[in-house]
C-alpha atoms as a PDB file:
ATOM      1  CA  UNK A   1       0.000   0.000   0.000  1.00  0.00           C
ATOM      2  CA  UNK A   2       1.398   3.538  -1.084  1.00  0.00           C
ATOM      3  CA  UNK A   3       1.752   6.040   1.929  1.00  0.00           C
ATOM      4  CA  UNK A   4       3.097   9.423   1.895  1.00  0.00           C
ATOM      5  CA  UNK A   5       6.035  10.633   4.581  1.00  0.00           C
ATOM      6  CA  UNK A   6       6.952  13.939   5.529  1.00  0.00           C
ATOM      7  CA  UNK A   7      10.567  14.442   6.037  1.00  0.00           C
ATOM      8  CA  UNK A   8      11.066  17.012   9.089  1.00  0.00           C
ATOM      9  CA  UNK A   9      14.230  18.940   9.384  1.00  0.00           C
ATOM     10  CA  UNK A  10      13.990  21.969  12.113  1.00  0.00           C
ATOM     11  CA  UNK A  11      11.271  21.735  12.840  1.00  0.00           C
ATOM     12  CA  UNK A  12      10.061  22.369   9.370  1.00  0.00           C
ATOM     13  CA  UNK A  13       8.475  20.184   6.591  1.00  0.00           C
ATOM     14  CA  UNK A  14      11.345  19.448   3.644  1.00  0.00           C
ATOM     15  CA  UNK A  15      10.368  16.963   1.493  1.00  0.00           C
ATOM     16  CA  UNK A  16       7.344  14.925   0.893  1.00  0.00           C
ATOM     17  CA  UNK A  17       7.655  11.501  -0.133  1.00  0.00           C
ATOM     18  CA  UNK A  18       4.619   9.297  -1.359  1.00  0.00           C
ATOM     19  CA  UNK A  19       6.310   5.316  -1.074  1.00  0.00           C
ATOM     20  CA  UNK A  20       5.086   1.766  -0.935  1.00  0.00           C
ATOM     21  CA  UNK A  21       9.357   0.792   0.376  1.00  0.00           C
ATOM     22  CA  UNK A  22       9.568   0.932   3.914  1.00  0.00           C
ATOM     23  CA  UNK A  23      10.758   4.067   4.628  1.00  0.00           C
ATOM     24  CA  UNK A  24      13.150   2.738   7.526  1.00  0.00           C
ATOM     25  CA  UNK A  25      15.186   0.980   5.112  1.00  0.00           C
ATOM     26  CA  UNK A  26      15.500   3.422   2.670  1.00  0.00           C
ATOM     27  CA  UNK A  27      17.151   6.415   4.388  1.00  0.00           C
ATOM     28  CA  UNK A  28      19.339   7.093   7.273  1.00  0.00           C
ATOM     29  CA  UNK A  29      17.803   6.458  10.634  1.00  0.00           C
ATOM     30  CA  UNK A  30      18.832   9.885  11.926  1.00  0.00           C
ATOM     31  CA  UNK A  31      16.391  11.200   9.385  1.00  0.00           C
ATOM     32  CA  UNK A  32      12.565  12.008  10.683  1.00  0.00           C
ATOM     33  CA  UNK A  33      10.236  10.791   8.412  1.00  0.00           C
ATOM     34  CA  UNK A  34       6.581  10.622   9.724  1.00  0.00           C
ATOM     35  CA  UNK A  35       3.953   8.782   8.027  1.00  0.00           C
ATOM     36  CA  UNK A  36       1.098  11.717   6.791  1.00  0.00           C
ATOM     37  CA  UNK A  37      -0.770   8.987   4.903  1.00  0.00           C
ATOM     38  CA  UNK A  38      -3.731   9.647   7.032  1.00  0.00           C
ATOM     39  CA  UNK A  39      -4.189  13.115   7.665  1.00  0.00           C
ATOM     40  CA  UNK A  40      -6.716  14.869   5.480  1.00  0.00           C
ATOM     41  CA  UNK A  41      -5.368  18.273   5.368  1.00  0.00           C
ATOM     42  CA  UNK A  42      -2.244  16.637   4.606  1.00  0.00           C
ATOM     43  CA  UNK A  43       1.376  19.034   5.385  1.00  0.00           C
ATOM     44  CA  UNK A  44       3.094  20.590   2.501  1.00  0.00           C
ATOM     45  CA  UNK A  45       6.672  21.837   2.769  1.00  0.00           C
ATOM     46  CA  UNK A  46       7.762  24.610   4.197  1.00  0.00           C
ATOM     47  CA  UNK A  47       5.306  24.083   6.608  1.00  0.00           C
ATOM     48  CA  UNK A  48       5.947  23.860  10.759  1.00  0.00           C
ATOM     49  CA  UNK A  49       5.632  20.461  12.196  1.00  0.00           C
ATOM     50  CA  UNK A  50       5.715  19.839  16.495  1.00  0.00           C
ATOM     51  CA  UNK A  51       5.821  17.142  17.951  1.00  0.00           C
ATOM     52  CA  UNK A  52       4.361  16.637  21.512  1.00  0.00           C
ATOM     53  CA  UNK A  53       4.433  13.021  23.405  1.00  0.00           C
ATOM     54  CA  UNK A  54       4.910  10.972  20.678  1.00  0.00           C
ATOM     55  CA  UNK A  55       2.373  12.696  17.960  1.00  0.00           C
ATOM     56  CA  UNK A  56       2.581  15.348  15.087  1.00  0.00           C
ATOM     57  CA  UNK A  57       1.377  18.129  14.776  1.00  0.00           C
ATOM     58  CA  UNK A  58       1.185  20.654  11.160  1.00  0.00           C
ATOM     59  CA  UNK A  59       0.581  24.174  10.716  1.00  0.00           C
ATOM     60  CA  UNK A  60       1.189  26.492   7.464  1.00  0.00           C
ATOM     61  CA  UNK A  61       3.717  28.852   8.446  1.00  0.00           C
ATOM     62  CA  UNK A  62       2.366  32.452   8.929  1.00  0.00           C
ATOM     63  CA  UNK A  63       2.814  34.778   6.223  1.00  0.00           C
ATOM     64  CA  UNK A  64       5.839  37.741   6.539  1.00  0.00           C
ATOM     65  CA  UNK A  65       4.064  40.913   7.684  1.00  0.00           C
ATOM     66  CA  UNK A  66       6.121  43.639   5.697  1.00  0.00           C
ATOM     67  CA  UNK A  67       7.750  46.479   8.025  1.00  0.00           C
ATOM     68  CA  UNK A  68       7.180  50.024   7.542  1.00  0.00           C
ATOM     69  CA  UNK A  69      10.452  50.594   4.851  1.00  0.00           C
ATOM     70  CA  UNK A  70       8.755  48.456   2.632  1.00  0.00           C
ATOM     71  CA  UNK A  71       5.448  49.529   2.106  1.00  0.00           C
ATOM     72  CA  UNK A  72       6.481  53.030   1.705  1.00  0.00           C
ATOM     73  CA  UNK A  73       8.485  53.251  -1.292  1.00  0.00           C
ATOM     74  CA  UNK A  74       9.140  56.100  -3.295  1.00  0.00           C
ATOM     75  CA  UNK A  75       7.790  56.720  -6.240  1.00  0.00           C
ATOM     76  CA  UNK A  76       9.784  55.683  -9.700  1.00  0.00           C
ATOM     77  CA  UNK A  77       7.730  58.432 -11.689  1.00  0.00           C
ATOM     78  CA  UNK A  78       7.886  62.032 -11.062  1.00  0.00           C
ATOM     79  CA  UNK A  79       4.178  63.523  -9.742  1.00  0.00           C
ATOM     80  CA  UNK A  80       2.989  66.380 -12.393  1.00  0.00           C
ATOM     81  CA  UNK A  81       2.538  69.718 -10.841  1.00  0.00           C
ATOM     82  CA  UNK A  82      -0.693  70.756 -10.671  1.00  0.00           C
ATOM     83  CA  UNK A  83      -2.490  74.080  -9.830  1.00  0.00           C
ATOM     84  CA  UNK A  84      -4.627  73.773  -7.174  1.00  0.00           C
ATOM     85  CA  UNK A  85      -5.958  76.793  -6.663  1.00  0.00           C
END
């Protein structure tokens, strides 16, 4: 039977593996794989994995929120004058 095993490096997803080998045999045992077969909003990578007493847990990582500097950029045209008055 194919299952699908998310290899976790820091804590992060980095690879994604769909495999009917055993998994154990096929890399090096220092490497985390955990099975993700099963879970219907299934991890991609890039995304943060925990793991608490034994189980998994996945979470999309939380989008950058820009700083000040770069949402005000100058402009690249100049701005016509215009008489206001």
């Amino acid at each position: 039977m194919m299952k699908t095993y998310a290899n976790i490096a820091d804590g992060v997803v980095q690879y994604l593996l769909p495999t009917d080998g055993d998994i154990a045999e096929m890399f090096h045992p220092d490497m985390i794989w955990i099975d993700v077969t099963d879970i219907v909003q299934g991890p991609a990578v890039g995304w943060n994995a925990v793991e608490a007493n034994g189980a998994w847990s996945f979470a999309a990582p939380l989008p950058l929120v820009p700083m000040d500097a770069e949402l005000i950029k100058p402009c690249s045209r100049p701005i016509p004058s215009t008489n206001w008055f």
